[in-house]
C-alpha atoms as a PDB file:
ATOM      1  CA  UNK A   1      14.822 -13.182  -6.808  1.00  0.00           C
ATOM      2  CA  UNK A   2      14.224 -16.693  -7.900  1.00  0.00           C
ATOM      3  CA  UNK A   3      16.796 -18.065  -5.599  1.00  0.00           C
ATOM      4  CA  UNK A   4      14.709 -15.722  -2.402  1.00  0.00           C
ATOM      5  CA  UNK A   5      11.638 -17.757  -3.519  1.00  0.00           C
ATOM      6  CA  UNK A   6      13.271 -20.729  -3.806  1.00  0.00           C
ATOM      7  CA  UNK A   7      14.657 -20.027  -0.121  1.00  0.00           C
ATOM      8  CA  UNK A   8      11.350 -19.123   0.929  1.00  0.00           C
ATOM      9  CA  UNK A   9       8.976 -22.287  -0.560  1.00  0.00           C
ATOM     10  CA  UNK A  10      11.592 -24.575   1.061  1.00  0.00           C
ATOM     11  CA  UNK A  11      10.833 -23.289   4.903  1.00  0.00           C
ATOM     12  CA  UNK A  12       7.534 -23.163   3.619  1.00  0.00           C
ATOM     13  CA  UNK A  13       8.041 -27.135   3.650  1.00  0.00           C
ATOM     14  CA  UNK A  14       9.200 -27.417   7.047  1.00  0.00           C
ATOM     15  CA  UNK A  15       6.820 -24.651   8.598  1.00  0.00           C
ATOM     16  CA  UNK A  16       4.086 -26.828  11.000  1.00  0.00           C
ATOM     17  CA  UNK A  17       0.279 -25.079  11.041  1.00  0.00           C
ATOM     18  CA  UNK A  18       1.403 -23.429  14.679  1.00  0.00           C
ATOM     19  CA  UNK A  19      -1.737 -23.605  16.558  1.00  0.00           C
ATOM     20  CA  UNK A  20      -0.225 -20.745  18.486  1.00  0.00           C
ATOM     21  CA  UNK A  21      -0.970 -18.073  16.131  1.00  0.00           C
ATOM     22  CA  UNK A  22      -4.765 -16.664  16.715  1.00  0.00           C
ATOM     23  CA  UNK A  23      -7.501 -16.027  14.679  1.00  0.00           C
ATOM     24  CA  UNK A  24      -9.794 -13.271  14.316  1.00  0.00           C
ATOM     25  CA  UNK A  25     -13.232 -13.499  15.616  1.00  0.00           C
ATOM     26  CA  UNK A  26     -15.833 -13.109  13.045  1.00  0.00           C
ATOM     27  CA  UNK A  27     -18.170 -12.082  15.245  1.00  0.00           C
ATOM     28  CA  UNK A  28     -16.209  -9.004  16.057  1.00  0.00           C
ATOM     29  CA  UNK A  29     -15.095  -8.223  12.237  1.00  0.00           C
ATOM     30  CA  UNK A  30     -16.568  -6.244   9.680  1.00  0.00           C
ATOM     31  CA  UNK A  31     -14.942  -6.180   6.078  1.00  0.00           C
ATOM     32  CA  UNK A  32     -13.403  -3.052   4.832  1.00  0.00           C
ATOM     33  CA  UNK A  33     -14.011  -2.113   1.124  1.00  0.00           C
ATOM     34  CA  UNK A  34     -10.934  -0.135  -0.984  1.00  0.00           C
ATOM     35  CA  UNK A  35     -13.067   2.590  -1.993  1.00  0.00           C
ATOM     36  CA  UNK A  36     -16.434   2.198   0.368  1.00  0.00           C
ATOM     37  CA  UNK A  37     -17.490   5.124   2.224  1.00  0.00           C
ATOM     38  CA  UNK A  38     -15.066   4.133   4.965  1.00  0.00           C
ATOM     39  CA  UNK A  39     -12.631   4.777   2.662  1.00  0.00           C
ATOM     40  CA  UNK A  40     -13.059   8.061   1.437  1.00  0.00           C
ATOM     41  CA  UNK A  41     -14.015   9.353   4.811  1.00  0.00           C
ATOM     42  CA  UNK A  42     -10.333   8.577   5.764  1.00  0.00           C
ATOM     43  CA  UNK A  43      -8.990  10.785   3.599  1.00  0.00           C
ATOM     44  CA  UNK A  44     -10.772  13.905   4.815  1.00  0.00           C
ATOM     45  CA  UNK A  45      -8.185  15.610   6.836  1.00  0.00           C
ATOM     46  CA  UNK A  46     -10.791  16.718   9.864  1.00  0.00           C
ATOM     47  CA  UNK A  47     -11.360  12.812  10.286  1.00  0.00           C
ATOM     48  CA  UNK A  48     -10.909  12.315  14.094  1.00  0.00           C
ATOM     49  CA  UNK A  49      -8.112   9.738  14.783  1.00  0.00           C
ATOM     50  CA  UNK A  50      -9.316   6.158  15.493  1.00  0.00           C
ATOM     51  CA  UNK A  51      -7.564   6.458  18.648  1.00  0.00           C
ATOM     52  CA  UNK A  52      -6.988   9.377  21.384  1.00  0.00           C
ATOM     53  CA  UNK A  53      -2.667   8.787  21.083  1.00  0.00           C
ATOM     54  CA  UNK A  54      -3.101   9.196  17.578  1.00  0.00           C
ATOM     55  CA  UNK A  55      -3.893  13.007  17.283  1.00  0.00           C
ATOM     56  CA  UNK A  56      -0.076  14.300  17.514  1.00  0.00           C
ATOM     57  CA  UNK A  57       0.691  12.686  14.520  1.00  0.00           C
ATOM     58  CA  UNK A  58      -0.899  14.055  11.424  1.00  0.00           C
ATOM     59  CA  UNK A  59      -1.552  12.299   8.179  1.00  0.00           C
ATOM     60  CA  UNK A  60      -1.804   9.181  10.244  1.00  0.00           C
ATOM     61  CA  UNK A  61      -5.065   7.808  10.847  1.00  0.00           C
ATOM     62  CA  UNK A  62      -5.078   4.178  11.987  1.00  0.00           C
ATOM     63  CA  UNK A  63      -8.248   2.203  12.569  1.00  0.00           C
ATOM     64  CA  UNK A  64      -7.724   0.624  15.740  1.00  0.00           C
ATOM     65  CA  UNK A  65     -11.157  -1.920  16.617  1.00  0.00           C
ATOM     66  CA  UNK A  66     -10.420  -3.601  20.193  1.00  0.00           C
ATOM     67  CA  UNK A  67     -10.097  -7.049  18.789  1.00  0.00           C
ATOM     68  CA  UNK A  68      -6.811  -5.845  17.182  1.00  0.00           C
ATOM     69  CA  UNK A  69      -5.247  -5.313  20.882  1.00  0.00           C
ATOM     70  CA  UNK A  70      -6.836  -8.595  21.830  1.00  0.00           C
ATOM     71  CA  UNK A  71      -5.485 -10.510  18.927  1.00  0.00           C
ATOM     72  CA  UNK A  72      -2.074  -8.215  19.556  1.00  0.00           C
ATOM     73  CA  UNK A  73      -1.841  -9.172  23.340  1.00  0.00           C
ATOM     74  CA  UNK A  74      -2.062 -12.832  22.655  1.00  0.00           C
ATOM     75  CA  UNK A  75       0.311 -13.401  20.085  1.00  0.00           C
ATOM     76  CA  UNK A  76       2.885 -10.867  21.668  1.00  0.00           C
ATOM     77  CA  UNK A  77       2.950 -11.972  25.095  1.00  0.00           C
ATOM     78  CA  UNK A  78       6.045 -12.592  26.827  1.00  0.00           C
ATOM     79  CA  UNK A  79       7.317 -16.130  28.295  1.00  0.00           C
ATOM     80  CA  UNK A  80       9.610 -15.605  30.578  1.00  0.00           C
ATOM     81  CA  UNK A  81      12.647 -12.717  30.229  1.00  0.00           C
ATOM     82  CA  UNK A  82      13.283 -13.051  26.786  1.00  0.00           C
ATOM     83  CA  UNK A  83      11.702 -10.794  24.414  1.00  0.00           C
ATOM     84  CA  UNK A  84       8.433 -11.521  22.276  1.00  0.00           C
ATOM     85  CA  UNK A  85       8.815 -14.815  20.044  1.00  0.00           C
ATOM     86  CA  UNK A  86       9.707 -12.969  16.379  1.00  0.00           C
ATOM     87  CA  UNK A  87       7.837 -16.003  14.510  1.00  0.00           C
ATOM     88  CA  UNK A  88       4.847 -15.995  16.862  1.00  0.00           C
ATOM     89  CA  UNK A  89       4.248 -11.903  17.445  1.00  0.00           C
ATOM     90  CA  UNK A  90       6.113 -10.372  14.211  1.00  0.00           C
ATOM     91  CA  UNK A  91       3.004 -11.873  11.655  1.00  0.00           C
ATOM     92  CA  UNK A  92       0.131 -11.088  13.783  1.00  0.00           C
ATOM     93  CA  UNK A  93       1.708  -7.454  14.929  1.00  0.00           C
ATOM     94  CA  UNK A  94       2.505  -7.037  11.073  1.00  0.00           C
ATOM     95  CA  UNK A  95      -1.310  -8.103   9.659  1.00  0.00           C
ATOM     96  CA  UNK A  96      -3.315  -6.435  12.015  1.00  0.00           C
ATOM     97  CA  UNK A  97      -1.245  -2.673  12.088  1.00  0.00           C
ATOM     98  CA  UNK A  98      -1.271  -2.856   8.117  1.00  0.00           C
ATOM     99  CA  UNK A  99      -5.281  -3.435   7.858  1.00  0.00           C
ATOM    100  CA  UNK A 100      -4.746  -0.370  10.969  1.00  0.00           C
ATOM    101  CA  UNK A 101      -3.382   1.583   8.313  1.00  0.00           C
ATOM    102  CA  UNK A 102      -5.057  -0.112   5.042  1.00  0.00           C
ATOM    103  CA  UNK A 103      -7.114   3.316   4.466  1.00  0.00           C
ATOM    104  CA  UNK A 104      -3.909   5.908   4.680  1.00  0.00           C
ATOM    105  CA  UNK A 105      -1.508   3.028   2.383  1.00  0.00           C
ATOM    106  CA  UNK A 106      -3.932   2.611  -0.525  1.00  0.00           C
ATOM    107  CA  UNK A 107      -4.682   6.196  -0.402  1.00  0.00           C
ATOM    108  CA  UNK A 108      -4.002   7.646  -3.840  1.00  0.00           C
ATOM    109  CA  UNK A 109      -1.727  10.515  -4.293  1.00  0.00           C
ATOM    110  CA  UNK A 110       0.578  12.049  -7.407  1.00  0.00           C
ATOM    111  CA  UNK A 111       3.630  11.265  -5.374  1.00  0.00           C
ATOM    112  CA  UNK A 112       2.630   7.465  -5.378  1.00  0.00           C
ATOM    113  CA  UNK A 113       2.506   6.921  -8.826  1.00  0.00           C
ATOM    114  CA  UNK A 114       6.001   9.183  -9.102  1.00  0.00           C
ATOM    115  CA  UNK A 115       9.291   6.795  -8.756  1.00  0.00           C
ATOM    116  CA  UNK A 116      10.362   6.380  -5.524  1.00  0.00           C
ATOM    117  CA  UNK A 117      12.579   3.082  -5.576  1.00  0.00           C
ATOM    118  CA  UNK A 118      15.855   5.409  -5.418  1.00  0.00           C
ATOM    119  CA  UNK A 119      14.647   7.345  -2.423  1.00  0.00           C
ATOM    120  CA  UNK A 120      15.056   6.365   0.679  1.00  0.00           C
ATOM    121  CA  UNK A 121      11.767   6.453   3.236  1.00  0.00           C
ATOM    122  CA  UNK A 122      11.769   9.436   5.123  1.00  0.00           C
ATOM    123  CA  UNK A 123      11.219   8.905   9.012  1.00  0.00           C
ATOM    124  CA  UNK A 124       7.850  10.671   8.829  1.00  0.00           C
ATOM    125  CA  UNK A 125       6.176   8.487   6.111  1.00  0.00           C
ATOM    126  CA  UNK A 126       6.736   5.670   8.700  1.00  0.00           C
ATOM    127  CA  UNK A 127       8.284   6.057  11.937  1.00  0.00           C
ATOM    128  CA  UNK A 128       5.699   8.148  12.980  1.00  0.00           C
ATOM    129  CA  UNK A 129       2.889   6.239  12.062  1.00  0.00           C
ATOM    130  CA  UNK A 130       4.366   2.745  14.111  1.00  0.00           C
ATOM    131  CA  UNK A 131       4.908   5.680  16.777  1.00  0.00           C
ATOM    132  CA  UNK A 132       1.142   6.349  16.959  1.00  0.00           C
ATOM    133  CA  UNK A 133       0.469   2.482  16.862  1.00  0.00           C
ATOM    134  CA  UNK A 134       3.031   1.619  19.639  1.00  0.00           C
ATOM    135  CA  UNK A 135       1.690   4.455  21.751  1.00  0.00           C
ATOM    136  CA  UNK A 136      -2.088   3.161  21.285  1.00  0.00           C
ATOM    137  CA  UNK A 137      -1.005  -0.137  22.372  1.00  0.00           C
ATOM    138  CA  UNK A 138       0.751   0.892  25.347  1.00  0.00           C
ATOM    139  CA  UNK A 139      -2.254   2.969  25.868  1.00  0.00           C
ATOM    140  CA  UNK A 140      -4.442  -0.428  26.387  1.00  0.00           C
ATOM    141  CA  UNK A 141      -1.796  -2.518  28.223  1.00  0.00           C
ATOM    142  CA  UNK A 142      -0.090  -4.172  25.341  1.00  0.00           C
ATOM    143  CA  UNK A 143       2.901  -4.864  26.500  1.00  0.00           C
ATOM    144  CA  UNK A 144       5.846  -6.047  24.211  1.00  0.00           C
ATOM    145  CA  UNK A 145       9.082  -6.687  25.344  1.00  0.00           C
ATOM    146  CA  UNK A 146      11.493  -5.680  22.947  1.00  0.00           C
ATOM    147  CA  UNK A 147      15.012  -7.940  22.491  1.00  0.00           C
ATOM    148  CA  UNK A 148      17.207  -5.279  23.910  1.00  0.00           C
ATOM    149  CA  UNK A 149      16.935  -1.216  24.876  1.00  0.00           C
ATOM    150  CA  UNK A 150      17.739   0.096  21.228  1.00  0.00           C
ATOM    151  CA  UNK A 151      15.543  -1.945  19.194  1.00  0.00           C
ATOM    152  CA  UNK A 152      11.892  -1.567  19.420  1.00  0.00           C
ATOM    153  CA  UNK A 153       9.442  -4.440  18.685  1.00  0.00           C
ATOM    154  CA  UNK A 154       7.247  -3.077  15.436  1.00  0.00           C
ATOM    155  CA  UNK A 155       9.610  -1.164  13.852  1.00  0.00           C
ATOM    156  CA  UNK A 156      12.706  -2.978  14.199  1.00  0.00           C
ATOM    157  CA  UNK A 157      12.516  -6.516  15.397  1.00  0.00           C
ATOM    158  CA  UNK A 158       9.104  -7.179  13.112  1.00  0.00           C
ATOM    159  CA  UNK A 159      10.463  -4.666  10.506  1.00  0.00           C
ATOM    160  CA  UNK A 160       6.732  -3.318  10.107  1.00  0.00           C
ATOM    161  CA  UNK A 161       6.771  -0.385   7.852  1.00  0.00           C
ATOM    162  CA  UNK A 162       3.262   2.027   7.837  1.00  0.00           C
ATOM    163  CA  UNK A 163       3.638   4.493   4.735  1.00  0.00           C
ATOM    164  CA  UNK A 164       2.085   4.786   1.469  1.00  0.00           C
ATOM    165  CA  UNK A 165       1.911   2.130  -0.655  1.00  0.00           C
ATOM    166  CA  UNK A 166       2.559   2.644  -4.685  1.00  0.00           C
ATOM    167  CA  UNK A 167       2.379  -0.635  -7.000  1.00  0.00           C
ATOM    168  CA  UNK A 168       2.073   0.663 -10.475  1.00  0.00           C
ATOM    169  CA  UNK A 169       2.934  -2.854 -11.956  1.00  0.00           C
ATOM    170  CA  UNK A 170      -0.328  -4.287 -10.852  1.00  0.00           C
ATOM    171  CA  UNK A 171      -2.768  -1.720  -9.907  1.00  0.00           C
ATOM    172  CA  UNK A 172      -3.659   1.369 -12.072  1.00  0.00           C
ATOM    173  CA  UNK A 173      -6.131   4.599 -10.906  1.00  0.00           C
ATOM    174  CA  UNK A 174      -9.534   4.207 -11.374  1.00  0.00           C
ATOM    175  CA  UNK A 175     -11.995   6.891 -12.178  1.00  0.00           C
ATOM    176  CA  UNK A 176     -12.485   7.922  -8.611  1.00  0.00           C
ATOM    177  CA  UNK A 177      -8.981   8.563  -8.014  1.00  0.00           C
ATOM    178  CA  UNK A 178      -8.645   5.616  -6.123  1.00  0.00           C
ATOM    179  CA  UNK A 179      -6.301   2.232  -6.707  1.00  0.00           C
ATOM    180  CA  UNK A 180      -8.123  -0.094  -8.383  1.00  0.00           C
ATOM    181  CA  UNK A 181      -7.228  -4.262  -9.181  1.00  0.00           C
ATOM    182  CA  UNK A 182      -6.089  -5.334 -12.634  1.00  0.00           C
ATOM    183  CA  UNK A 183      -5.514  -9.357 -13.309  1.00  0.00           C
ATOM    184  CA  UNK A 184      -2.873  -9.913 -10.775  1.00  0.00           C
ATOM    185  CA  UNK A 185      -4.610  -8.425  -8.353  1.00  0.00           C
ATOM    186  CA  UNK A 186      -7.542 -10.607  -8.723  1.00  0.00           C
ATOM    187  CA  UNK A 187      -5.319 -13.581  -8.674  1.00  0.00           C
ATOM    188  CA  UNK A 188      -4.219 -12.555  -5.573  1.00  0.00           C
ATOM    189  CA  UNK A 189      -7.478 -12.286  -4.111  1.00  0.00           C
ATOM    190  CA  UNK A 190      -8.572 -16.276  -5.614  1.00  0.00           C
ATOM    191  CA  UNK A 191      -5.432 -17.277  -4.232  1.00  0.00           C
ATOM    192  CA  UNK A 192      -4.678 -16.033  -0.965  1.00  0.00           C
ATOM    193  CA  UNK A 193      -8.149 -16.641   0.502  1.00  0.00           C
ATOM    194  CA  UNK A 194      -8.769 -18.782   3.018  1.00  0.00           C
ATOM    195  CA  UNK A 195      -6.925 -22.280   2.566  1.00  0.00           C
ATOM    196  CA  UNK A 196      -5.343 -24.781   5.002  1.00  0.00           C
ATOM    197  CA  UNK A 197      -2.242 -26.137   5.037  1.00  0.00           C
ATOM    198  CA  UNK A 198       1.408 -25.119   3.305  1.00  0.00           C
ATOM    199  CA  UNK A 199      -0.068 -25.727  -0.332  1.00  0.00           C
ATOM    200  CA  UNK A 200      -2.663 -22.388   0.459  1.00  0.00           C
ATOM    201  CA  UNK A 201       0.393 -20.239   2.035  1.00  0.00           C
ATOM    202  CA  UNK A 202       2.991 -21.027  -0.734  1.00  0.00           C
ATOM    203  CA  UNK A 203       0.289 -20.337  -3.395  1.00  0.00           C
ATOM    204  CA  UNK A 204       0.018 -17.069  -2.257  1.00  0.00           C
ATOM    205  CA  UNK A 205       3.091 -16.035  -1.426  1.00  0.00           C
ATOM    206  CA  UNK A 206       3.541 -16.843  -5.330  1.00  0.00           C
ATOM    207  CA  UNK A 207       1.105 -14.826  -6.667  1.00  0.00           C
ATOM    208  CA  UNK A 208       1.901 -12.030  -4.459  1.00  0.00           C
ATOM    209  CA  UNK A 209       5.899 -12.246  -5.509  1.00  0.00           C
ATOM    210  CA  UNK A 210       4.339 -11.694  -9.198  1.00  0.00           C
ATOM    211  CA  UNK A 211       2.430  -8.719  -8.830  1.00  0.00           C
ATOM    212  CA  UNK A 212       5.661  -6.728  -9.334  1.00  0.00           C
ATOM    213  CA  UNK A 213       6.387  -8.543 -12.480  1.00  0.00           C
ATOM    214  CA  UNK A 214      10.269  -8.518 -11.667  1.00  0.00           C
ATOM    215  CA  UNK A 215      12.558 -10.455 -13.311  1.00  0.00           C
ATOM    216  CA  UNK A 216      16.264 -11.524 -12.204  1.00  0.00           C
ATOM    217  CA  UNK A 217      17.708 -12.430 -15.577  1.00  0.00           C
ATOM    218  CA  UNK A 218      19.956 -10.304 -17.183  1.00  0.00           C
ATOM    219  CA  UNK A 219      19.638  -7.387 -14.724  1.00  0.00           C
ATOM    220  CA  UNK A 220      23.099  -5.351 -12.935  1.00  0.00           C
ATOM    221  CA  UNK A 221      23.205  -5.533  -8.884  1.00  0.00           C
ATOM    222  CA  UNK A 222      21.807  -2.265  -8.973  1.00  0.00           C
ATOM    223  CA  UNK A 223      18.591  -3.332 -11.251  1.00  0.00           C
ATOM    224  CA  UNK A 224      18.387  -6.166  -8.442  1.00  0.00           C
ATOM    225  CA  UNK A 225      18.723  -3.850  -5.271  1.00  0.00           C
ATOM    226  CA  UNK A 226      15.913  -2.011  -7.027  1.00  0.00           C
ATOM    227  CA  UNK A 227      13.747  -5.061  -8.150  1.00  0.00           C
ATOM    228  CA  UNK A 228      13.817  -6.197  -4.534  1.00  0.00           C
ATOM    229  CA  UNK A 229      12.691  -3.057  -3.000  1.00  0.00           C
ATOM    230  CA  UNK A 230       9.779  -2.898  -6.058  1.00  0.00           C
ATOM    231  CA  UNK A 231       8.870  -6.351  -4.714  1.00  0.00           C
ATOM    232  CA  UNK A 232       8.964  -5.949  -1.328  1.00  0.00           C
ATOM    233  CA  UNK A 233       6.689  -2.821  -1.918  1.00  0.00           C
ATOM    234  CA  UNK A 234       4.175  -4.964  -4.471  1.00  0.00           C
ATOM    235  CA  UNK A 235       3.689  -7.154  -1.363  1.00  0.00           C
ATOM    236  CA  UNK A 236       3.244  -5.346   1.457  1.00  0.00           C
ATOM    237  CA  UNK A 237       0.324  -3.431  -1.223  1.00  0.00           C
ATOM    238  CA  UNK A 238      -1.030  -6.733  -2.467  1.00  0.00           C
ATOM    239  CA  UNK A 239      -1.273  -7.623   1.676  1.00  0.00           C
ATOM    240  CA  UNK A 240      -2.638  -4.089   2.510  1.00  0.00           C
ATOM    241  CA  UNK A 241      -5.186  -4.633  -0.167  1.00  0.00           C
ATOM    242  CA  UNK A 242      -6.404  -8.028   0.482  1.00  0.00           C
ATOM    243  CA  UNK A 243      -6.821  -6.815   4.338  1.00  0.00           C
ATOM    244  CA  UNK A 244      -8.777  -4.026   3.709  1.00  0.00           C
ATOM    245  CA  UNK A 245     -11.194  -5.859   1.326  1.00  0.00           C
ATOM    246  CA  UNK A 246     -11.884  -8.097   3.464  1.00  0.00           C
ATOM    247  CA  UNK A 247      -9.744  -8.927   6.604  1.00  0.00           C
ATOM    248  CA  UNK A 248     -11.919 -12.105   8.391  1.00  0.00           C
ATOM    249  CA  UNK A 249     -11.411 -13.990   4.909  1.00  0.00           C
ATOM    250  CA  UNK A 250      -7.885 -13.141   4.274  1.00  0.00           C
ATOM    251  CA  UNK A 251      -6.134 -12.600   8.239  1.00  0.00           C
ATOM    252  CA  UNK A 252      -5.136 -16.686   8.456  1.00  0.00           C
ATOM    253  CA  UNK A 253      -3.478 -17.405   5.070  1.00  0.00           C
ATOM    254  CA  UNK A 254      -1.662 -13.395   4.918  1.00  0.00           C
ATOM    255  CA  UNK A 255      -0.622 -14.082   8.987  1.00  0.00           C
ATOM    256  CA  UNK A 256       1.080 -17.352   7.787  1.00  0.00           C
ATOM    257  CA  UNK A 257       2.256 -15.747   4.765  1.00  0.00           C
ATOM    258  CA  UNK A 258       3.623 -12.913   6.652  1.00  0.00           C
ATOM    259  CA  UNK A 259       5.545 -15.258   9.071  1.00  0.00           C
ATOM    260  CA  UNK A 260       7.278 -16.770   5.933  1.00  0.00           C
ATOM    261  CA  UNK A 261       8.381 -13.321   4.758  1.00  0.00           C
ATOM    262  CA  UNK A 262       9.481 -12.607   8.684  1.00  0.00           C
ATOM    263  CA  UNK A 263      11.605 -15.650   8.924  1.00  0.00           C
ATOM    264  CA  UNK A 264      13.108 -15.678   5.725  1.00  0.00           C
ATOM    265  CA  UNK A 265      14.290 -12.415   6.707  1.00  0.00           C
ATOM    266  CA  UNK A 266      17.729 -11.166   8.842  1.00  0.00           C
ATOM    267  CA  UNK A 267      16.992  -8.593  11.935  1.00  0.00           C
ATOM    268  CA  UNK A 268      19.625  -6.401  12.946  1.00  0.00           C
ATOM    269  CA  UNK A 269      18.849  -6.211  17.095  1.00  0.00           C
ATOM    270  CA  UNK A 270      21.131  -3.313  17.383  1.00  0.00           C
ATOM    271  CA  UNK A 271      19.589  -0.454  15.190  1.00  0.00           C
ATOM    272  CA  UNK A 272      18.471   2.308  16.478  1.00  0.00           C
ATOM    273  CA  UNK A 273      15.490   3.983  14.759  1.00  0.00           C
ATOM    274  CA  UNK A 274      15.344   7.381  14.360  1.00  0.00           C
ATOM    275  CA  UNK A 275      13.674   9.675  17.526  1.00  0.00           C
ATOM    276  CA  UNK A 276      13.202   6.652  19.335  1.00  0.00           C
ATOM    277  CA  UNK A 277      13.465   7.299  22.717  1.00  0.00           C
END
């Protein structure tokens, strides 16, 4: 784990400001409050899906505003005949679908506090949510062009994942029956918002790497395999989170964050996902 950090505050180094990547517009952005009335209105199953393509897929809901397809089209445009630019599309694509879904991941249940590091993901807890999301995009002429006929753009090439989200290690239930922050998750929030340069984006991609409180030493491959999918988990919550609380002040530093995480990180082009068609 200390050698994947390592790995990733080195292209940290190297990675320019790209001027390419855009930014939300204020104007058109209103902060979203783990635990506000938005919220809890989510999780009332007669809630009527943010989106029309959305109603097929129950347990689902996705909060779609239109300047997530405008910020989607421009970073995910195609140059060319080659598919979507992974470092330019993959971060945006990733940020804005998880604040889509911010409600339905930090959405308490018994089965999130449960261990679920052996298990694998079933294809409902996240296939068919990016299913909704791809088909809402289509929907409003977002067009991605995917690197070849067998692997899709969100689920495969940018590896976005829409399920659940269960982070025991740094956030504990709170009276409502809702997630609520401890210390790390503070620190997260002081440290990933809004800051320029590589010094902002390293900071925290640190403090997010921490909220799982994993440690390499002295720990069997297995222990490892398992600490790096309790990681991986910690941080896409710690994102979620900080998105939903408040997504104008945190979008820049968790989109440049997010392309460090993207980068560092192998695609396999030829997977197939499951019911893809």
């Amino acid at each position: 784990m200390l050698q994947t950090m390592l790995a990733l505050l080195t292209f940290l180094s190297a990675l320019p400001i790209f001027p390419g990547q855009p930014g939300p517009d204020p104007a058109l952005i209103q902060p979203f409050y783990p635990g506000s009335a938005a919220a809890a209105s989510s999780a009332n199953p007669s809630t009527i899906p943010a989106f029309p393509e959305q109603s097929d897929v129950a347990g689902c809901p996705l909060d779609l505003p239109d300047d997530l397809f405008t910020g989607i089209r421009r970073a995910c445009s195609s140059t060319g005949d080659g598919p979507v630019s992974r470092g330019r599309c993959c971060p945006t694509l990733a940020a804005w679908l998880y604040s889509a879904h911010s409600a339905a991941a930090l959405r308490h249940s018994a089965a999130s506090t449960s261990s679920q590091y052996d298990l694998p993901v079933l294809p409902d807890d996240s296939e068919s949510c990016v299913y909704a999301a791809e088909k809402a995009l289509n929907a409003r002429g977002v067009e991605m062009r995917a690197p070849n006929g067998t692997c899709d753009v969100v689920y495969c090439y940018c590896g976005v994942r829409l399920r659940p989200l269960s982070c025991p290690e740094a956030f504990r239930v709170g009276a409502d029956g809702r997630w609520a922050e401890d210390d790390k998750v503070r620190r997260i929030e002081r440290d990933c918002s809004a800051r320029s340069g590589v010094a902002g984006c390293s900071r925290c991609l640190r403090s997010l790497h921490q909220l799982s409180g994993t440690q390499r030493n002295n720990r069997s491959a297995n222990n490892d395999r398992k600490g790096e999918v309790r990681s991986r988990e910690c941080e896409a919550m710690g994102v979620t989170w900080l998105l939903a609380k408040n997504r104008t002040a945190y979008m820049p530093t968790l989109t440049s964050v997010l392309k460090a995480l993207v980068m560092a990180r192998p695609v396999n082009t030829g997977s197939v996902r499951s019911g893809s068609k």
